[in-house]
C-alpha atoms as a PDB file:
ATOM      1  CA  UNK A   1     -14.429 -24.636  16.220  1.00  0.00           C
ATOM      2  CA  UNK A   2     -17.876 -24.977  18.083  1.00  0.00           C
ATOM      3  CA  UNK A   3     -18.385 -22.422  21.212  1.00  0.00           C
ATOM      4  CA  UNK A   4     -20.256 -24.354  23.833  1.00  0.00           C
ATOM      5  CA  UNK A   5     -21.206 -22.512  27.266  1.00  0.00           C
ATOM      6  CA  UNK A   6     -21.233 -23.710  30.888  1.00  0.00           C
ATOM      7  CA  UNK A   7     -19.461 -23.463  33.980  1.00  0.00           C
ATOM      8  CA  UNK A   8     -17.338 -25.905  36.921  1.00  0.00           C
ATOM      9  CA  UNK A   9     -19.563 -27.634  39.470  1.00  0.00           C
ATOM     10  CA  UNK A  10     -17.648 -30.022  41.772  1.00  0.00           C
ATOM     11  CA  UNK A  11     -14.232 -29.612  39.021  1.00  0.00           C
ATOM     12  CA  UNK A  12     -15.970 -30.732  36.017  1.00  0.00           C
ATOM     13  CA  UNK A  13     -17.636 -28.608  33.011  1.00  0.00           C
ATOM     14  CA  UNK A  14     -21.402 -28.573  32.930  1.00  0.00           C
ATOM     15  CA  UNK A  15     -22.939 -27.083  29.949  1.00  0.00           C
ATOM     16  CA  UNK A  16     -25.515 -25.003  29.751  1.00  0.00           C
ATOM     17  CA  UNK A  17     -27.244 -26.829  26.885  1.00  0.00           C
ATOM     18  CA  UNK A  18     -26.746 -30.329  25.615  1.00  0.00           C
ATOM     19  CA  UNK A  19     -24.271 -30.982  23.056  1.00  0.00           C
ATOM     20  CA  UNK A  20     -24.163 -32.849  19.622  1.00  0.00           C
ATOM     21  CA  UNK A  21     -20.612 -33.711  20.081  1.00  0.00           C
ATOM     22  CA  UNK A  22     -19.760 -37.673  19.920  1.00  0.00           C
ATOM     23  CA  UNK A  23     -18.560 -39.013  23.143  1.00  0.00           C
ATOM     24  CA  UNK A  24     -14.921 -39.111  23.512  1.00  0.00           C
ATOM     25  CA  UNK A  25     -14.420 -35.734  21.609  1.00  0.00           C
ATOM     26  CA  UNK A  26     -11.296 -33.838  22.513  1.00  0.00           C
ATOM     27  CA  UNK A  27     -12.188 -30.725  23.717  1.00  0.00           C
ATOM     28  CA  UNK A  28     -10.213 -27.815  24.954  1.00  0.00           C
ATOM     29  CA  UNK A  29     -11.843 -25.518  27.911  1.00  0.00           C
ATOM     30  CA  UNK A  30     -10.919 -21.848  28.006  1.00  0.00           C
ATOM     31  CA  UNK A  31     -11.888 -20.121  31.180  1.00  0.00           C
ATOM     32  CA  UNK A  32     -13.117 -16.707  30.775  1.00  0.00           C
ATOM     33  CA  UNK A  33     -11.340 -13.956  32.801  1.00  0.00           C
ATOM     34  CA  UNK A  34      -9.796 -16.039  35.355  1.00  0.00           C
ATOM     35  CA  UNK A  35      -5.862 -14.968  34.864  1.00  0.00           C
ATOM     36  CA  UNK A  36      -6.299 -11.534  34.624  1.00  0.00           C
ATOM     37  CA  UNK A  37      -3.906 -10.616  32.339  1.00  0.00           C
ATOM     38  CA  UNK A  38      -3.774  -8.626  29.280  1.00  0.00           C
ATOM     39  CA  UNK A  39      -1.598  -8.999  26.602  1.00  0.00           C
ATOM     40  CA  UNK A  40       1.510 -11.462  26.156  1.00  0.00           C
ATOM     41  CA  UNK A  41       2.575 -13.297  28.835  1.00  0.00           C
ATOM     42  CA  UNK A  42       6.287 -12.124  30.273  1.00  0.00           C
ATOM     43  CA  UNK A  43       7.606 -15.544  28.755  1.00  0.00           C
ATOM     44  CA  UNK A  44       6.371 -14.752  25.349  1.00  0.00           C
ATOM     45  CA  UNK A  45       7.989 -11.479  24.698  1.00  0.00           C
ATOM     46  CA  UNK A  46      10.314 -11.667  21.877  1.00  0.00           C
ATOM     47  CA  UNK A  47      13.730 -11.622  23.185  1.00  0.00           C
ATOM     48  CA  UNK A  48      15.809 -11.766  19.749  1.00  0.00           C
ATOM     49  CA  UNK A  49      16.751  -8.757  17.720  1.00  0.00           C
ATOM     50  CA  UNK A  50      14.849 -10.229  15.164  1.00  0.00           C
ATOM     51  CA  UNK A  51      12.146 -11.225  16.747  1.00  0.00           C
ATOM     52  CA  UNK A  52      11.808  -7.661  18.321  1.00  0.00           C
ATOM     53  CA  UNK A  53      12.457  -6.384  14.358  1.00  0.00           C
ATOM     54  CA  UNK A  54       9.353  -8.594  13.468  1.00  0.00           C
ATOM     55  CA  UNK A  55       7.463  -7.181  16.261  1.00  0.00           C
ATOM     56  CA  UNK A  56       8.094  -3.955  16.010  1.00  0.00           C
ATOM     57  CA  UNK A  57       7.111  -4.159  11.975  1.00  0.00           C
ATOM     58  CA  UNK A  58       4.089  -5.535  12.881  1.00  0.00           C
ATOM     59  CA  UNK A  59       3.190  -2.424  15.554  1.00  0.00           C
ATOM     60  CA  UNK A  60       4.186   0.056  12.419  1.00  0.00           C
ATOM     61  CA  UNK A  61       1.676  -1.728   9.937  1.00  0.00           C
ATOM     62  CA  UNK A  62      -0.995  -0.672  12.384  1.00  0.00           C
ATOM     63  CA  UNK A  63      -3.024   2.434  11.738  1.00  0.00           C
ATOM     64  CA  UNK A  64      -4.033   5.072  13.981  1.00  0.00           C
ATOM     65  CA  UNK A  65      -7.373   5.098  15.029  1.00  0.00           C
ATOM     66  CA  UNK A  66      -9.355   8.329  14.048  1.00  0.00           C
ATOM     67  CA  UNK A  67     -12.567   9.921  14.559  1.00  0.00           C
ATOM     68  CA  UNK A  68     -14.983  12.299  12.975  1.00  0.00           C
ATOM     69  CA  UNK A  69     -15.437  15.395  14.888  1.00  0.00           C
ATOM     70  CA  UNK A  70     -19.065  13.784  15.192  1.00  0.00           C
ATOM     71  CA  UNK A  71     -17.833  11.053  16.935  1.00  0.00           C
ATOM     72  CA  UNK A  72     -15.684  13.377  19.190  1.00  0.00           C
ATOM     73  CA  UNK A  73     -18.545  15.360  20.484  1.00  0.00           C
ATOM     74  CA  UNK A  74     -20.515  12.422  20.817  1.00  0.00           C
ATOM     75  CA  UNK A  75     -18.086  10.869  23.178  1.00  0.00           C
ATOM     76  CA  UNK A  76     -17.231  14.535  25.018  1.00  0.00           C
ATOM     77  CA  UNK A  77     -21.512  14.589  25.406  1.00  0.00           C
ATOM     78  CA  UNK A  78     -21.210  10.535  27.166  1.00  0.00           C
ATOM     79  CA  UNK A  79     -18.306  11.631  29.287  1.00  0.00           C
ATOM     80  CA  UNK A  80     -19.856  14.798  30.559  1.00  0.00           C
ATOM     81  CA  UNK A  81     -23.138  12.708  31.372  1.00  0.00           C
ATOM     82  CA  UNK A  82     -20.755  10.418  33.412  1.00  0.00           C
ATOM     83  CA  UNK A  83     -19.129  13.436  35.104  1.00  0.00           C
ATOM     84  CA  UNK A  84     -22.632  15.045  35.971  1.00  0.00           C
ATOM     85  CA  UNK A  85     -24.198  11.850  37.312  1.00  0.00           C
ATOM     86  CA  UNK A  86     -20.729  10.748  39.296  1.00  0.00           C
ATOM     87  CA  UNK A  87     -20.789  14.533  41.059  1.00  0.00           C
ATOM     88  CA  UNK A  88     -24.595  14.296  41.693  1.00  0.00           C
ATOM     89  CA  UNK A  89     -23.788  10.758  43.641  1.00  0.00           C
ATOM     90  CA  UNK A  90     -20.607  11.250  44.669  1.00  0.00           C
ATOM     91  CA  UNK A  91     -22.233  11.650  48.929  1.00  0.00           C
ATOM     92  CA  UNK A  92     -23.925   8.322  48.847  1.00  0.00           C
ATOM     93  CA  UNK A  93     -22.180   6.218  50.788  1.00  0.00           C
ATOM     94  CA  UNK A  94     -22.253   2.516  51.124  1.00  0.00           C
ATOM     95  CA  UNK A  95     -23.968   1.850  54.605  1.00  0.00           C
ATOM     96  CA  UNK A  96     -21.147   0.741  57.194  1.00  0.00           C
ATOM     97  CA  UNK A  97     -18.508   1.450  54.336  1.00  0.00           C
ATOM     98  CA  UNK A  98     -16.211   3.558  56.832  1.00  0.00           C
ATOM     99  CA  UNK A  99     -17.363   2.997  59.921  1.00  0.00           C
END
């Protein structure tokens, strides 16, 4: 599969660099972030009890994510910076915001 980058101008794709691909090439466009969903579609959703089975094996195969106590502190240290700077701007406002 080849990843090329553009975007839409007047409904068709314009890429941001020329391509090597033949004319006539079948390609497949994949907008980025324009549904806004996350995960499987309400369609998809396995609706048989074994497809649910299947799913459900495949959830239990997965393994939990841990972290060092290294890691821990680092993150606690980034989320406290976030806290500290979000309290120290908290009174800006945007000009006109609630007027």
């Amino acid at each position: 599969m080849v990843v090329l980058k553009g975007s839409i101008e007047n409904g068709q794709v314009k890429l941001a660099k020329p391509t090597d691909l033949l004319d006539g090439t079948d390609v497949t466009v994949l907008a980025n972030g324009v549904n806004g969903s996350l995960g499987i579609p309400d369609g998809e959703w396995p609706s048989t009890p074994k497809q649910i089975s299947e799913m459900i094996a495949r959830m239990e195969r997965v393994e939990p994510f841990e972290m060092t106590a290294g890691e821990e502190a680092e993150i606690k240290s980034w989320r406290d910076q976030i806290k500290q700077f979000t309290l120290a701007k908290q009174e800006m406002r945007i000009p006109g915001l609630f007027e």
